[in-house]
C-alpha atoms as a PDB file:
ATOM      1  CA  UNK A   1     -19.225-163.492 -72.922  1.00  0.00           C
ATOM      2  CA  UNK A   2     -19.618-159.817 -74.069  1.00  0.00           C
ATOM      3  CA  UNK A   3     -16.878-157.557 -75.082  1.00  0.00           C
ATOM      4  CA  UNK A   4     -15.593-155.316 -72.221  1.00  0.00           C
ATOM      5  CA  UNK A   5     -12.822-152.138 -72.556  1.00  0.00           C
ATOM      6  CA  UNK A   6     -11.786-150.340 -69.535  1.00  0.00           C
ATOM      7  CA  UNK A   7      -9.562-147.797 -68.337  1.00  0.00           C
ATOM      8  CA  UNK A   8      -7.430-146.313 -65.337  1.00  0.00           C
ATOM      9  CA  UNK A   9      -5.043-144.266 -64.100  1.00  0.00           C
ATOM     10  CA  UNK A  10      -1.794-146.520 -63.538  1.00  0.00           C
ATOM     11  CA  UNK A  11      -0.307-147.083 -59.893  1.00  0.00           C
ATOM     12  CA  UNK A  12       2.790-149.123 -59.324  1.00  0.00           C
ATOM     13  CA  UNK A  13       4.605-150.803 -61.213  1.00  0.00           C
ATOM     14  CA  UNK A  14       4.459-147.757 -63.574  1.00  0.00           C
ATOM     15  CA  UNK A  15       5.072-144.841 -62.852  1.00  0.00           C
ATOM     16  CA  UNK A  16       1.495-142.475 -63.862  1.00  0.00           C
ATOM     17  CA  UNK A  17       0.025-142.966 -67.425  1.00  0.00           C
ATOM     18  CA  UNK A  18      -3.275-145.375 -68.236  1.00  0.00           C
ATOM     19  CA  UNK A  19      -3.818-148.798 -68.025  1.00  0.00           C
ATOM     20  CA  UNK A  20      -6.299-150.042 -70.657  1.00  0.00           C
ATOM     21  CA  UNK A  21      -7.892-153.550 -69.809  1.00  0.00           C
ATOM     22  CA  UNK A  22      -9.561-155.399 -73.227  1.00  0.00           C
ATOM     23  CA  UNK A  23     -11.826-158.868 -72.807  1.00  0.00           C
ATOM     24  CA  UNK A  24     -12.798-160.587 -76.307  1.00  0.00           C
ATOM     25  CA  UNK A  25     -16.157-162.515 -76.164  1.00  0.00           C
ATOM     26  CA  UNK A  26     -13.969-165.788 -75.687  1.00  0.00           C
ATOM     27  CA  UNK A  27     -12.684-164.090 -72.165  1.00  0.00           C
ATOM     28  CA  UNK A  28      -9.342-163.770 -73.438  1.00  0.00           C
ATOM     29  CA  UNK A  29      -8.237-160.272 -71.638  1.00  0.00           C
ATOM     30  CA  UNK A  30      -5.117-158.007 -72.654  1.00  0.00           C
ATOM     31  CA  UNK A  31      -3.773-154.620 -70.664  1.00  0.00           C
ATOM     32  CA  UNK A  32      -1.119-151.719 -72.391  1.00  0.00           C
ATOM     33  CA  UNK A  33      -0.143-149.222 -70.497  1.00  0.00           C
ATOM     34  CA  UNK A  34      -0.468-146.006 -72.060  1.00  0.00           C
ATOM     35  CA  UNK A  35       2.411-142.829 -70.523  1.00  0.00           C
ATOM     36  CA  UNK A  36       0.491-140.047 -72.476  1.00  0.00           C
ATOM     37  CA  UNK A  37      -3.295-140.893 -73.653  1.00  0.00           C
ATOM     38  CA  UNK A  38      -4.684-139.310 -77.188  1.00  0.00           C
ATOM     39  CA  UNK A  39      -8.080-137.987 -76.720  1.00  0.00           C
ATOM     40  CA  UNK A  40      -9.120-140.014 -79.440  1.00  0.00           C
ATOM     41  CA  UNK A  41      -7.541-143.275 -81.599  1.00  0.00           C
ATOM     42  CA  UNK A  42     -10.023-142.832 -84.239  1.00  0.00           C
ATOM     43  CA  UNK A  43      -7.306-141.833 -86.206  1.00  0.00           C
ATOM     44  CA  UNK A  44      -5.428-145.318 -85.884  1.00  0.00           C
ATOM     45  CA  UNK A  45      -4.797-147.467 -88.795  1.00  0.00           C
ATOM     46  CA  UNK A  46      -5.774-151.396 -88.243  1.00  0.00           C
ATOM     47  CA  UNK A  47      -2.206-152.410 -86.572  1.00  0.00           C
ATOM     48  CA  UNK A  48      -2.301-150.144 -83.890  1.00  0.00           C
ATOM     49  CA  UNK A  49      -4.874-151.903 -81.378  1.00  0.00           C
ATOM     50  CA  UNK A  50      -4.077-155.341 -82.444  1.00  0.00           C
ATOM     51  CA  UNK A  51      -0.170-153.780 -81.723  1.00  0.00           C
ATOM     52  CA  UNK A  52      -1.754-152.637 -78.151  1.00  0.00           C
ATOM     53  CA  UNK A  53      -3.874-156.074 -77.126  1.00  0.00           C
ATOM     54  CA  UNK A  54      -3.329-159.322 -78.769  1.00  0.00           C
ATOM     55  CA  UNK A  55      -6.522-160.215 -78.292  1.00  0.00           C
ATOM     56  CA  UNK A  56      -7.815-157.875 -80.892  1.00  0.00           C
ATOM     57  CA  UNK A  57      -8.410-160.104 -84.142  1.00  0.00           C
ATOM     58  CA  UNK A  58     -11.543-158.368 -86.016  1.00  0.00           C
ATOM     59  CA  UNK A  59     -12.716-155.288 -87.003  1.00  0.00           C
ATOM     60  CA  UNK A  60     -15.365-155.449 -84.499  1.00  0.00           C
ATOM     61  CA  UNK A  61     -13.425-155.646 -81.976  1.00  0.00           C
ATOM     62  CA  UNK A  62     -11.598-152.490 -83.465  1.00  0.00           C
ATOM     63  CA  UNK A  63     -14.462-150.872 -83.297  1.00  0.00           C
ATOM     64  CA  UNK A  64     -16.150-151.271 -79.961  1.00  0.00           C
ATOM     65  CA  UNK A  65     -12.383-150.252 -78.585  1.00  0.00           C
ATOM     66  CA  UNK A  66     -12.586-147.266 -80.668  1.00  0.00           C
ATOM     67  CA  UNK A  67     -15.953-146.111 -78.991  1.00  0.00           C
ATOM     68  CA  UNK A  68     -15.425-147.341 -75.296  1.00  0.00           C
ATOM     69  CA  UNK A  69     -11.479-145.538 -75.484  1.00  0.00           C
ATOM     70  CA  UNK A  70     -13.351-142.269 -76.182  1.00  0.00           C
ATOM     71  CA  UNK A  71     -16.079-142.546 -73.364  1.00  0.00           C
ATOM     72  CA  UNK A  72     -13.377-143.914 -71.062  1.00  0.00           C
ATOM     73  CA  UNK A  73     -10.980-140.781 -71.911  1.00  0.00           C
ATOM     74  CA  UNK A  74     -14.064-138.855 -71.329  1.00  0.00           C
ATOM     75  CA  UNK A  75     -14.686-139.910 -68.122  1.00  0.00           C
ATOM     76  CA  UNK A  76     -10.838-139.703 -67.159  1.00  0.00           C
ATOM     77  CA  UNK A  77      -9.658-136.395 -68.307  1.00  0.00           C
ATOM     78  CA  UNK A  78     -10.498-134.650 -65.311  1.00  0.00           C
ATOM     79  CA  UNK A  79      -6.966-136.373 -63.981  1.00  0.00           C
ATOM     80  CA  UNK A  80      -5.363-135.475 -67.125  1.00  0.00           C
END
């Protein structure tokens, strides 16, 4: 199974903000909601995405999140 990352704008039960959506290659998947997005969690030391989804265990995993947030707050900050 390949990693996947995804995002979207949240709908009920919260109320606006992002849903992120995180699948490890072992199809374990995680979600955090997310009130005001960053344009970028470069900046993030190791124990914030791990802190975010559980499923987050290498720095691999760190690192395709890292890449896939930015393109997916790319393609959502029109609704920003």
């Amino acid at each position: 199974m390949r990693l996947k990352f995804e995002m979207w704008k949240a709908t009920q039960p919260y109320s606006g903000g992002y849903v992120s959506m995180f699948t490890d290659g072992k199809g374990r998947t995680s979600t955090s909601w997310r009130a005001k997005p960053m344009m970028s969690i470069d900046h993030a030391g190791p124990e914030y995405l791990p802190g975010r989804h559980n499923n987050v265990r290498t720095a691999r995993h760190d690192q395709f999140i890292k890449k896939r947030y930015k393109e997916e707050m790319i393609r959502l900050r029109g609704d920003i």
